[in-house]
C-alpha atoms as a PDB file:
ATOM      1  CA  UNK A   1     -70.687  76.034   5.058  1.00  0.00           C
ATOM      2  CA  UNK A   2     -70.127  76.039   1.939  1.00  0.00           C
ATOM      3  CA  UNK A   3     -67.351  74.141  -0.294  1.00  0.00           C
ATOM      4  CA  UNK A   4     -64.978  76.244  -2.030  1.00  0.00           C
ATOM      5  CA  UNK A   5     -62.298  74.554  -4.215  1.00  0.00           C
ATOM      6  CA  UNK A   6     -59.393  77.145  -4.348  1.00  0.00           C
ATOM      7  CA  UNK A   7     -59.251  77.068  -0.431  1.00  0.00           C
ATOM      8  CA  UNK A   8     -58.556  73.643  -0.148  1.00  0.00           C
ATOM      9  CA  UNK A   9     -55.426  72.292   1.413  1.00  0.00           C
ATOM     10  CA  UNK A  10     -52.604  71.586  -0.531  1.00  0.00           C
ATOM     11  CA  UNK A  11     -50.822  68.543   0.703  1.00  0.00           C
ATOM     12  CA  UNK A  12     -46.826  68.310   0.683  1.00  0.00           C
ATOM     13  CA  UNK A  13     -45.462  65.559  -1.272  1.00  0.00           C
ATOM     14  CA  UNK A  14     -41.903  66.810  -0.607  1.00  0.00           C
ATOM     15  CA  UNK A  15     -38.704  64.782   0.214  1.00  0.00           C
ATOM     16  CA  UNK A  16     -37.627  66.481   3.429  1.00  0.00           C
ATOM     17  CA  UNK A  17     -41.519  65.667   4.913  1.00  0.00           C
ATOM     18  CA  UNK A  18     -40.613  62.252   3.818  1.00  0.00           C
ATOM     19  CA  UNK A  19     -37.076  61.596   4.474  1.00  0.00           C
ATOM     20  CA  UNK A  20     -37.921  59.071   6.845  1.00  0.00           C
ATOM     21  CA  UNK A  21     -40.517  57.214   5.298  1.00  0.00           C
ATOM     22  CA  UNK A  22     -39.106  53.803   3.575  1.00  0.00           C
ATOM     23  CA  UNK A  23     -42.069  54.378   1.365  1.00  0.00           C
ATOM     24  CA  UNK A  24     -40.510  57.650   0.015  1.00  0.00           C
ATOM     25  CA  UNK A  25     -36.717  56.702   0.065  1.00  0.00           C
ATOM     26  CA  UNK A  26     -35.004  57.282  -2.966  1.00  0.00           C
ATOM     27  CA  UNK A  27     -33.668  54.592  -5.033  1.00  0.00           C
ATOM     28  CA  UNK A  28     -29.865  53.223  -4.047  1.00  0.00           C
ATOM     29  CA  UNK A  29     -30.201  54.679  -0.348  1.00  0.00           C
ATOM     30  CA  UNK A  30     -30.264  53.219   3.317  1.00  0.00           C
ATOM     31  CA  UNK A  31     -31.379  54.512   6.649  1.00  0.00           C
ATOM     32  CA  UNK A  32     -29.297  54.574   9.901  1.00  0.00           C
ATOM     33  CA  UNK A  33     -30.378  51.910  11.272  1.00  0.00           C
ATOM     34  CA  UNK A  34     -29.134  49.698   8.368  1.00  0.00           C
ATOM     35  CA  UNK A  35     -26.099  51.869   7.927  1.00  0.00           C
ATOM     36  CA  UNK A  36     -24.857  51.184  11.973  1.00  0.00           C
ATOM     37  CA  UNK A  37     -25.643  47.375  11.245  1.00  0.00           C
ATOM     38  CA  UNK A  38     -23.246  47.314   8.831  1.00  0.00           C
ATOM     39  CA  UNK A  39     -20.769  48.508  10.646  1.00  0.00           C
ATOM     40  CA  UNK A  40     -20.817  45.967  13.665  1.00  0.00           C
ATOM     41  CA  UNK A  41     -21.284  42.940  11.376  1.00  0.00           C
ATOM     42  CA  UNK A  42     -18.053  44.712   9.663  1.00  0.00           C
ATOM     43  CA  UNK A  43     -15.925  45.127  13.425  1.00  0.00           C
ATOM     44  CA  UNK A  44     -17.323  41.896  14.216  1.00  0.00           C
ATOM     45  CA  UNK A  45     -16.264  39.885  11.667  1.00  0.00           C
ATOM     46  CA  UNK A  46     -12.800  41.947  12.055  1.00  0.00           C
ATOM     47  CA  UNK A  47     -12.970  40.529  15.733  1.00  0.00           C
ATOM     48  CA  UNK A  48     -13.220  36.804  14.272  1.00  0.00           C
ATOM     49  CA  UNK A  49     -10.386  37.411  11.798  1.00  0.00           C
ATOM     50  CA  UNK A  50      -8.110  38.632  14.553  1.00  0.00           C
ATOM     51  CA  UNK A  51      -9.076  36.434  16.881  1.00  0.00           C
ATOM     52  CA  UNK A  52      -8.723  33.532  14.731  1.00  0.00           C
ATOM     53  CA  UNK A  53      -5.615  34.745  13.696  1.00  0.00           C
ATOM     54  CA  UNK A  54      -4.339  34.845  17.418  1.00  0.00           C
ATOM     55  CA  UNK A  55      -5.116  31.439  17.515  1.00  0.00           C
ATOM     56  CA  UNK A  56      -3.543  30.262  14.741  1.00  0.00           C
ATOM     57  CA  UNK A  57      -0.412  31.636  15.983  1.00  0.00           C
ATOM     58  CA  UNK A  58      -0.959  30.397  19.373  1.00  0.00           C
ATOM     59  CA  UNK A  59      -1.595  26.653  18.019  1.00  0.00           C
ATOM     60  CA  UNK A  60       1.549  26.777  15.851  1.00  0.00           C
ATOM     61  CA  UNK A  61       4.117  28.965  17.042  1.00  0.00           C
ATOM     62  CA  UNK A  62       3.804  28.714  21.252  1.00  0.00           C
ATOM     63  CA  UNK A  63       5.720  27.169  23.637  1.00  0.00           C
ATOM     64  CA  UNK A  64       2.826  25.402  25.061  1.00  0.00           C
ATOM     65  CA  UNK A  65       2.647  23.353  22.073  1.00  0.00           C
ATOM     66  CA  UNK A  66       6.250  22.726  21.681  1.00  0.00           C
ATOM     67  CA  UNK A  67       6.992  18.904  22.046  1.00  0.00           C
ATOM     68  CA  UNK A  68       9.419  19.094  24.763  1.00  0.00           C
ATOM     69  CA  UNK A  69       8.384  16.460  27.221  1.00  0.00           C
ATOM     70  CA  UNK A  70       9.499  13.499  25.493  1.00  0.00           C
ATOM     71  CA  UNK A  71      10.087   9.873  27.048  1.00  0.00           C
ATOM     72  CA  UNK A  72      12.188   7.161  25.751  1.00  0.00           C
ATOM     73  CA  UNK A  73      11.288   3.029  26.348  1.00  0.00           C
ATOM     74  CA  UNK A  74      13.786   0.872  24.574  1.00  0.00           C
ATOM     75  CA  UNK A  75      14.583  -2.852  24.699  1.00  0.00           C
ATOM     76  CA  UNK A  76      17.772  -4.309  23.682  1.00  0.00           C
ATOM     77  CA  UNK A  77      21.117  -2.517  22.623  1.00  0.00           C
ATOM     78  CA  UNK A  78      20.756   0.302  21.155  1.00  0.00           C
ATOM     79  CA  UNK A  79      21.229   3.341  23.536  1.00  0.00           C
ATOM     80  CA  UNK A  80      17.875   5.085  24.319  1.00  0.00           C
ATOM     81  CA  UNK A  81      19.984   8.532  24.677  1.00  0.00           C
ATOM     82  CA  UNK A  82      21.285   7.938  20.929  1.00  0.00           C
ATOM     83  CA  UNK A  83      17.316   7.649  19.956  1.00  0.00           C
ATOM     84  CA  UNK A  84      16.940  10.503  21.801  1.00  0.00           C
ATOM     85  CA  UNK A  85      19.428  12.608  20.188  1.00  0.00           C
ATOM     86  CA  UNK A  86      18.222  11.553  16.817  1.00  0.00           C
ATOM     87  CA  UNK A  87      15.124  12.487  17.472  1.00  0.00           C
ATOM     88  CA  UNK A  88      15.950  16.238  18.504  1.00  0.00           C
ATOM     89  CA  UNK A  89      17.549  16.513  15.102  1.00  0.00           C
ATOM     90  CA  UNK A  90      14.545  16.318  13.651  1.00  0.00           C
ATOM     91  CA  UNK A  91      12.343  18.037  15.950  1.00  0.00           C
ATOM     92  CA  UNK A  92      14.675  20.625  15.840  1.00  0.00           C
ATOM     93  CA  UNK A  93      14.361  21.329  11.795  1.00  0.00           C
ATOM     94  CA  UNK A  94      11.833  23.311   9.958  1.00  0.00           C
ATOM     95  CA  UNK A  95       8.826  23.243   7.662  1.00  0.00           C
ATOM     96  CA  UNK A  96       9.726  25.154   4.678  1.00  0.00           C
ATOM     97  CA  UNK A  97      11.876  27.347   6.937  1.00  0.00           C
ATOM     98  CA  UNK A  98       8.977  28.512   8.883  1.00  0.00           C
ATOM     99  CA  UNK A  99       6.601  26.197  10.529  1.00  0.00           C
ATOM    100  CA  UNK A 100       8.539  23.957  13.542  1.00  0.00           C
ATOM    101  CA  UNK A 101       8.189  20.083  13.117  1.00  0.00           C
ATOM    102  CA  UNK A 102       8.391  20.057  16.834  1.00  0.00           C
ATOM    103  CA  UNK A 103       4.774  21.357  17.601  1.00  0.00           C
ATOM    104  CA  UNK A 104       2.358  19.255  18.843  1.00  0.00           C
ATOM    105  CA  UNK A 105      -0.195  19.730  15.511  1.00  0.00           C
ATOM    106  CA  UNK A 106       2.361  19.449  13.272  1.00  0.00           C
ATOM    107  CA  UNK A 107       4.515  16.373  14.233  1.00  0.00           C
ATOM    108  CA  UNK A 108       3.925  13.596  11.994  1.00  0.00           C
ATOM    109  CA  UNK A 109       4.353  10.407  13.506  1.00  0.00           C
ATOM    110  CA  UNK A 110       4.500   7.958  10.328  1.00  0.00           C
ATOM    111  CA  UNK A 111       6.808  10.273   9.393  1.00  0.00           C
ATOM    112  CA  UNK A 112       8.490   9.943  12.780  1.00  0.00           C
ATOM    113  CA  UNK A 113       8.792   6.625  12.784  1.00  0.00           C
ATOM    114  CA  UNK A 114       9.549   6.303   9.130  1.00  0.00           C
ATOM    115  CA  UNK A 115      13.234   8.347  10.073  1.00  0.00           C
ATOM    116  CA  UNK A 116      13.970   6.082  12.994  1.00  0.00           C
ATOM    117  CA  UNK A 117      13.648   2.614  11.141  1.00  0.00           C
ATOM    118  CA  UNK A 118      15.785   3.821   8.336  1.00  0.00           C
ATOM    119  CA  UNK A 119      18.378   4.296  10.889  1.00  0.00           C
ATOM    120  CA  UNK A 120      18.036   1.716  13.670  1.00  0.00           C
ATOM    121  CA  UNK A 121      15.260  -0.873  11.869  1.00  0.00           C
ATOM    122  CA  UNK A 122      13.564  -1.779  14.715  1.00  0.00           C
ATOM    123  CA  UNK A 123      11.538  -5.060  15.403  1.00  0.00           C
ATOM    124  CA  UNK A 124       8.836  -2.821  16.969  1.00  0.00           C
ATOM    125  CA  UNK A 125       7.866   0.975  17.547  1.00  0.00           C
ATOM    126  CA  UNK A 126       5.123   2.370  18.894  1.00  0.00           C
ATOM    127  CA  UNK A 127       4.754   6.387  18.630  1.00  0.00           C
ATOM    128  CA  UNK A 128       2.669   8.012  20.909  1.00  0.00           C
ATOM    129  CA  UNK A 129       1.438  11.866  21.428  1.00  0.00           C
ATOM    130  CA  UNK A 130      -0.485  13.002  24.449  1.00  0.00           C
ATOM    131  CA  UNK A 131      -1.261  17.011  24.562  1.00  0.00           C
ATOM    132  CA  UNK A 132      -0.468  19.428  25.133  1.00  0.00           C
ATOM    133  CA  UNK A 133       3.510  18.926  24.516  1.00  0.00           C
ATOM    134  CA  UNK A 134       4.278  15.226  25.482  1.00  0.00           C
ATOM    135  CA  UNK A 135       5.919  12.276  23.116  1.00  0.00           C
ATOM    136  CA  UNK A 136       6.318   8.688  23.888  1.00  0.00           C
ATOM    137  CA  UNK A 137       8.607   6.804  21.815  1.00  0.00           C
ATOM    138  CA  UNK A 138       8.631   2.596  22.934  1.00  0.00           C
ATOM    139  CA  UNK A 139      10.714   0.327  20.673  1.00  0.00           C
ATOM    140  CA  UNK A 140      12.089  -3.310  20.481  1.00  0.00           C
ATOM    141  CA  UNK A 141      15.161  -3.742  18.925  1.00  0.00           C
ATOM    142  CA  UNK A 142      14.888  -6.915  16.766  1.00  0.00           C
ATOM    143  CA  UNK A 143      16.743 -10.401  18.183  1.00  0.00           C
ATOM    144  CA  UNK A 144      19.835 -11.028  16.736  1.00  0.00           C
ATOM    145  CA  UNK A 145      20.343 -14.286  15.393  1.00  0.00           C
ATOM    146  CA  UNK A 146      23.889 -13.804  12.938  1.00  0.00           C
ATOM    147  CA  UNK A 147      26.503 -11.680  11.461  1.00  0.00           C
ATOM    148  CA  UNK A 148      26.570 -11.404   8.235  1.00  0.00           C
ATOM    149  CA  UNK A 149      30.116 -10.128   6.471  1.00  0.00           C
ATOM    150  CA  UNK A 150      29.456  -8.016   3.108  1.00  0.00           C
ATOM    151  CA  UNK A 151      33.140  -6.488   1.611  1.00  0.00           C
ATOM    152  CA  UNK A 152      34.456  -4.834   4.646  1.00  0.00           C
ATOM    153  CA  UNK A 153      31.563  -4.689   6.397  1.00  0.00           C
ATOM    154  CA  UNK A 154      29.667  -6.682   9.725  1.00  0.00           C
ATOM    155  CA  UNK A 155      26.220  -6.242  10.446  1.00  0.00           C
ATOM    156  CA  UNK A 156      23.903  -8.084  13.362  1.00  0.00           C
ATOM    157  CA  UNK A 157      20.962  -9.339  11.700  1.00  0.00           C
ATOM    158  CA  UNK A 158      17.636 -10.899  12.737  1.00  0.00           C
ATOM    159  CA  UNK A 159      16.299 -14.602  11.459  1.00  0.00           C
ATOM    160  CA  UNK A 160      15.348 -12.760   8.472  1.00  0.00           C
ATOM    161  CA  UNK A 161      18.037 -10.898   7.578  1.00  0.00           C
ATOM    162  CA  UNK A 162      16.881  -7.845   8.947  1.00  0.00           C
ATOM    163  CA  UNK A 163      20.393  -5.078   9.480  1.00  0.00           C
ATOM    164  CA  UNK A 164      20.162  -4.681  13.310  1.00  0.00           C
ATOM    165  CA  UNK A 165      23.352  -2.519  13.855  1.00  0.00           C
ATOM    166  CA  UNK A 166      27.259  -2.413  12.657  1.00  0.00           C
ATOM    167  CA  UNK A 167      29.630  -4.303  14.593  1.00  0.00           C
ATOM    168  CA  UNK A 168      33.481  -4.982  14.963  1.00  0.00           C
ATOM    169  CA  UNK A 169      35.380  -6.358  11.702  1.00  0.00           C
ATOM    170  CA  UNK A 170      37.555  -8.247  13.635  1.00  0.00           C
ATOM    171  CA  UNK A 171      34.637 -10.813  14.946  1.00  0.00           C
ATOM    172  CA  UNK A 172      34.183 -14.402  14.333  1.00  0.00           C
ATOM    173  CA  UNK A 173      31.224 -16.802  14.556  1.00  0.00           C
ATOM    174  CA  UNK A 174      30.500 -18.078  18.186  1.00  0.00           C
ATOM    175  CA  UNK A 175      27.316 -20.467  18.984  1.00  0.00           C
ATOM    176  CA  UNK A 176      25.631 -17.794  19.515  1.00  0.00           C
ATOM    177  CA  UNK A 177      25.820 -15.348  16.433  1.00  0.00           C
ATOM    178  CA  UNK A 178      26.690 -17.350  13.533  1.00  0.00           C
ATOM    179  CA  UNK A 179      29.352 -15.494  11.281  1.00  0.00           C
ATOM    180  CA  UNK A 180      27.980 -15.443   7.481  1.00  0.00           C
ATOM    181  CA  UNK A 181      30.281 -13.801   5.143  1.00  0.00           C
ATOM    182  CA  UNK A 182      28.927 -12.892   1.617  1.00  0.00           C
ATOM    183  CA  UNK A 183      31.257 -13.602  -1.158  1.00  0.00           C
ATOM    184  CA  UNK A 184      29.345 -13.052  -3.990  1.00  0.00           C
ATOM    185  CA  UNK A 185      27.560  -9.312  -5.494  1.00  0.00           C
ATOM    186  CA  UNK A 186      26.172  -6.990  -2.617  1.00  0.00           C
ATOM    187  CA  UNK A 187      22.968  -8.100  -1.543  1.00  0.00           C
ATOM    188  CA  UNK A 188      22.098  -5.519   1.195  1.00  0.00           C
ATOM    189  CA  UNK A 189      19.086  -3.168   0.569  1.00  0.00           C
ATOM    190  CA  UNK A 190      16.551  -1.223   2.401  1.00  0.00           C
ATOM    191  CA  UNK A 191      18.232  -2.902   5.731  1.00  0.00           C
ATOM    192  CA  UNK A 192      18.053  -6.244   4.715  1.00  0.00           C
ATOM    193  CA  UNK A 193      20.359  -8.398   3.277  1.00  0.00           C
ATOM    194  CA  UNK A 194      18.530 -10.327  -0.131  1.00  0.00           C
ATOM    195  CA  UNK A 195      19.019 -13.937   0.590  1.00  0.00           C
ATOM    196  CA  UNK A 196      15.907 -16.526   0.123  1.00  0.00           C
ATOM    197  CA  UNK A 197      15.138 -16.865   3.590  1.00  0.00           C
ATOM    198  CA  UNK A 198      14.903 -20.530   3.470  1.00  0.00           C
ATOM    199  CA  UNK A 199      18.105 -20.358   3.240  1.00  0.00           C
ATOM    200  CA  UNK A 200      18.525 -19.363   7.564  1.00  0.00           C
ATOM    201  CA  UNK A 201      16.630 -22.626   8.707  1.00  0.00           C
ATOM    202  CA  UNK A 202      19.588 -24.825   6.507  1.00  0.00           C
ATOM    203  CA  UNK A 203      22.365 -23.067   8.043  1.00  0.00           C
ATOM    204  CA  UNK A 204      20.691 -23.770  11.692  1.00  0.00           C
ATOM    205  CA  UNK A 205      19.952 -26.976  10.891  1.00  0.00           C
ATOM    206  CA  UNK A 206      23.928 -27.608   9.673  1.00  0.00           C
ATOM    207  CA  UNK A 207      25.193 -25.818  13.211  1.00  0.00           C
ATOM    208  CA  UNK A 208      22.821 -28.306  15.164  1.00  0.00           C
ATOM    209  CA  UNK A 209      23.747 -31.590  13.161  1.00  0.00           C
ATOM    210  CA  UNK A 210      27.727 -30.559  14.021  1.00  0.00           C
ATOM    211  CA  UNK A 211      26.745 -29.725  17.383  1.00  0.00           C
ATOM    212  CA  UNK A 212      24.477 -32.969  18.128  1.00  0.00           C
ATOM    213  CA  UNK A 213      25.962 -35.517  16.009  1.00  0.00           C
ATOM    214  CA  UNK A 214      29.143 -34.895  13.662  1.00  0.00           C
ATOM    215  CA  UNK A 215      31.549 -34.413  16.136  1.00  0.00           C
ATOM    216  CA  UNK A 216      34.390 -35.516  14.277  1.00  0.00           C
ATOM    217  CA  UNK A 217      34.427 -32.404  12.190  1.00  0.00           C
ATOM    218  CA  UNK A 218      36.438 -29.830  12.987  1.00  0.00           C
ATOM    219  CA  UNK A 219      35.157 -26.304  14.108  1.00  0.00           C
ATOM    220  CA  UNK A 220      33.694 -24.115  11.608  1.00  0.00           C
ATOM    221  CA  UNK A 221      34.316 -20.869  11.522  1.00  0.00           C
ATOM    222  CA  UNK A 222      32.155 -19.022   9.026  1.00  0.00           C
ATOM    223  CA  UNK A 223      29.031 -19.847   6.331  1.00  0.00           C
ATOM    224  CA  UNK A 224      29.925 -18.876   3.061  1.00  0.00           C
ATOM    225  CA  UNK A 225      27.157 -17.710   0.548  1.00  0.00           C
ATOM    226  CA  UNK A 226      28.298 -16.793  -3.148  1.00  0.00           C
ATOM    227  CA  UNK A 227      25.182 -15.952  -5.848  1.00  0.00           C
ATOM    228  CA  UNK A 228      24.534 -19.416  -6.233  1.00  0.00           C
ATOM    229  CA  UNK A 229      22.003 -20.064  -3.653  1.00  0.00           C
ATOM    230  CA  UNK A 230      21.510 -24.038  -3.953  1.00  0.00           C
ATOM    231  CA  UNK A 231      24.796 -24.302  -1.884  1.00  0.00           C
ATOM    232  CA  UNK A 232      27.083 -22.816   0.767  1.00  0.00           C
ATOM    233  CA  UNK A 233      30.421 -23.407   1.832  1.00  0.00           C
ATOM    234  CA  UNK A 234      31.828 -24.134   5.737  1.00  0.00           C
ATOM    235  CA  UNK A 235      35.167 -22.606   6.250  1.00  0.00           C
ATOM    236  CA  UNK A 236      36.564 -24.838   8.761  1.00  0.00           C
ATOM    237  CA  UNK A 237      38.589 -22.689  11.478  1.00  0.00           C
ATOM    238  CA  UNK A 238      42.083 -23.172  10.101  1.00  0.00           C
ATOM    239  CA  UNK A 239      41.332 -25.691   7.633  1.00  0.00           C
ATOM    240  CA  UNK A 240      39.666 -26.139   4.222  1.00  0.00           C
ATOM    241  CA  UNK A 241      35.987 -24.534   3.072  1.00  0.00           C
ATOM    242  CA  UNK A 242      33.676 -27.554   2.576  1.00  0.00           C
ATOM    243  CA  UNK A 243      30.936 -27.006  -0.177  1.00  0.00           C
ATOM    244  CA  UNK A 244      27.561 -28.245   0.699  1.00  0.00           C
ATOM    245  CA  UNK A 245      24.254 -28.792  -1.606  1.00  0.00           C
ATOM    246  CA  UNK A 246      21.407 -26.768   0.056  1.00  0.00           C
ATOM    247  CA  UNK A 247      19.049 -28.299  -1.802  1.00  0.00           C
ATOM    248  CA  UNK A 248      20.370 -32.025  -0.754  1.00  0.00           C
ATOM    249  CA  UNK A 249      19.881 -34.352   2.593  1.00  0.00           C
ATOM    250  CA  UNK A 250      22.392 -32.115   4.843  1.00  0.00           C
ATOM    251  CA  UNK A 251      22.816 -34.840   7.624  1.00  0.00           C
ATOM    252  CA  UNK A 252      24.229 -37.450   4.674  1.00  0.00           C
ATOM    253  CA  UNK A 253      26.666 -35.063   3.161  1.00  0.00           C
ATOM    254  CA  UNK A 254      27.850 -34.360   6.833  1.00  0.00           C
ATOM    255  CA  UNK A 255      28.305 -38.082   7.199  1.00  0.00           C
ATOM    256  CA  UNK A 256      30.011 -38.743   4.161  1.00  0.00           C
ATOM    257  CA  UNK A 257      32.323 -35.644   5.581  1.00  0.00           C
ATOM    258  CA  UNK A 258      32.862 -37.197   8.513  1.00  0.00           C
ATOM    259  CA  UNK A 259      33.914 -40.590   7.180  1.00  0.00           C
ATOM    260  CA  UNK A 260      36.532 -38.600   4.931  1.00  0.00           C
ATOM    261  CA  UNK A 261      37.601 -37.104   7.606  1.00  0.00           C
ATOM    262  CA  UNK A 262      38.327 -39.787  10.546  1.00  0.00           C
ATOM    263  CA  UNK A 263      38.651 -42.885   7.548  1.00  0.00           C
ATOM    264  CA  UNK A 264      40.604 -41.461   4.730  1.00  0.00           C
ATOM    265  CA  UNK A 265      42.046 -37.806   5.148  1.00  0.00           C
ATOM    266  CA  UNK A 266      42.830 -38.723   8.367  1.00  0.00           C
ATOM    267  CA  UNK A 267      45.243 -35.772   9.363  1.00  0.00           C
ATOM    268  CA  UNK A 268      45.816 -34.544   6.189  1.00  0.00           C
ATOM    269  CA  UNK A 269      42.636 -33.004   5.843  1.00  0.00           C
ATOM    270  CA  UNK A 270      43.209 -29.970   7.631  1.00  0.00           C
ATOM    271  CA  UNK A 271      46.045 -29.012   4.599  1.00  0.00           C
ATOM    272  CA  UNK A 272      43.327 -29.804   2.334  1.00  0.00           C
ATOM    273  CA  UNK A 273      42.316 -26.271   0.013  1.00  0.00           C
ATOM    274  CA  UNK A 274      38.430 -27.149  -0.730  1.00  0.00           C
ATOM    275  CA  UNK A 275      35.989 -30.778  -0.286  1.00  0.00           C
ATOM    276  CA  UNK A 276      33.254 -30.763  -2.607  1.00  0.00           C
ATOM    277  CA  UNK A 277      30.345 -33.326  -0.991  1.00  0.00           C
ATOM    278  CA  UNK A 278      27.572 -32.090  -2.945  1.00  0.00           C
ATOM    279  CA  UNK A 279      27.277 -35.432  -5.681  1.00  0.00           C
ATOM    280  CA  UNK A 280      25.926 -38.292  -4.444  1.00  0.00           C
ATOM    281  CA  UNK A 281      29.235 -40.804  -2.865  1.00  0.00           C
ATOM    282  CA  UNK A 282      31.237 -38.291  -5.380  1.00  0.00           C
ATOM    283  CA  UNK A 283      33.352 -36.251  -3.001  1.00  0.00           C
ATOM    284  CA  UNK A 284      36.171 -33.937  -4.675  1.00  0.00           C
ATOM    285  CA  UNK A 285      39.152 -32.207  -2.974  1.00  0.00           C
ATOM    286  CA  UNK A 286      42.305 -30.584  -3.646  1.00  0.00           C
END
C-alpha cells in the first residue's frame, strides 16, 4: 500500500479530549478529587474548632468543675465555719465579671491563701486541690504568747509579735498572756506589731525573776513600751509604773527595787507616781 500524506490522521489536541489529563489542565485549576479534599480538611478542622470550643466551656463554666466539696481542718480558736464563710466570699466572686474563681482550673491557691493570712495570719496553712471539684484547707492558728494594747485597741499576739485575733478592751495581764500596752507612735503593720524582737525574751525573763525570786514586789499589771526601746516600764497593779533599763542586768535593778521597797518605801511606795532604777545605785521617784 502505498503512503499518501493528505489521508493521514489528524490527531485532536483539544481541551474537552483532555479535560482530565493533569498534563493538559489549564493553569490556576484543580480536579475533583483535590476539590472534595478540601472540603473535609475544611469540616474537619470546623469539627476541632467546635469541639474544642465545647470543651473549653465544659472546663470553665460546668458544674463538674465547680469547687463545691470543700473541707475545713483548723487548730486553735478561730472558728473553722468563719474560715469557711470567708472563703465562699471569694469563691463566690468573678474574674472580670465573667470567668468564676470557684472552678477547679481557675482557683489560685497562693492567691487563696494570700486572702486568708491577711485576715486571720495564721502560723500555718496548707491549701490543697484534688479534682474534679474538691478543696482542702488545714491551718494552725499561731500560739499566743501576749496582748499587746495599741490606742483603743487589744490584739493576741505570738512570741514574735505576730496579730493573732482582736480581743476584749476590758482585759488585763494574767500569767498566762502578758498585757503589753504601747504608749508610744503606732507600731502595727502588715499584722505585726514593729518592736525589736529581742525585746519579748526581756519581758519573759522580768515575769520569771518576779515570779521565782522578787517576791516582795507587788503585782504587775501591764509592760509598758514607749519609742524608746532600751527600756520599759512595769505598771504595778494599783501602784506606781517602775522604769527599767533593757539594755542593763534586769535581776540587779529588780533587787535594788526590792530593797526600796521592803527597806525604805516601806508602805509608802504604793502612793508613789513613778521609780526610775535604770542608773547604777541611782534610783529616782516621785
Amino acid at each position: 500500500m502505498l503512503y499518501n500524506p493528505s489521508k493521514r490522521k489528524r490527531l485532536d489536541y483539544g481541551p474537552k479530549k483532555y479535560k482530565d489529563n493533569p498534563l493538559f489542565r489549564k493553569k490556576g485549576t484543580v480536579g475533583p478529587g483535590i476539590k472534595g479534599s478540601f472540603k473535609i480538611a475544611k469540616i474537619i478542622a470546623a469539627l476541632l474548632l467546635l469541639s474544642l470550643a465545647g470543651l473549653g466551656w465544659f472546663a470553665l463554666f460546668s458544674e463538674y468543675f465547680s469547687v463545691s466539696d470543700i473541707e475545713i481542718i483548723g487548730q486553735g480558736s478561730i472558728d473553722p465555719s468563719a474560715v469557711r464563710s470567708s472563703l465562699d466570699e471569694q469563691l463566690n466572686m468573678k474574674i472580670m465579671n465573667i470567668l468564676p474563681r470557684k472552678n477547679y482550673f481557675i482557683l489560685d491557691k497562693a492567691e487563696l491563701a494570700r486572702m486568708l493570712n491577711d485576715k486571720y495570719n495564721f502560723g500555718l496553712l496548707n491549701i490543697e486541690k484534688r479534682p474534679p471539684r474538691s478543696l482542702i484547707v488545714e491551718y494552725k492558728q499561731r500560739d499566743c504568747k501576749y496582748i499587746w494594747n495599741e490606742q483603743a485597741e487589744y490584739y493576741y499576739i505570738d512570741s514574735l509579735g505576730y496579730l493573732i485575733e482582736k480581743t476584749e478592751p476590758d482585759v488585763t495581764g494574767t500569767a498566762a498572756y502578758r498585757l503589753i500596752s504601747n504608749s508610744g507612735n503606732p507600731r502595727i503593720k502588715d499584722n505585726k506589731v514593729g518592736l525589736d524582737e529581742q525585746i519579748y525574751p526581756q519581758i519573759d525573763a522580768v515575769g520569771q525573776l518576779l515570779a521565782d525570786k522578787y517576791r516582795g514586789i507587788p503585782p504587775v499589771e501591764r509592760i509598758i513600751i514607749a519609742d524608746d526601746e532600751n527600756s520599759f516600764k512595769l505598771k504595778i497593779k494599783d501602784g506606781p509604773e517602775v522604769i527599767i533599763n533593757l539594755r542593763d542586768d534586769l535581776a540587779g535593778q529588780l533587787a535594788k527595787l526590792e530593797l526600796l521597797i521592803t527597806e525604805k518605801l516601806k508602805g509608802g511606795f504604793m502612793n508613789k507616781s513613778y521609780i526610775d532604777i535604770r542608773f547604777g545605785d541611782m534610783i529616782y521617784y516621785q
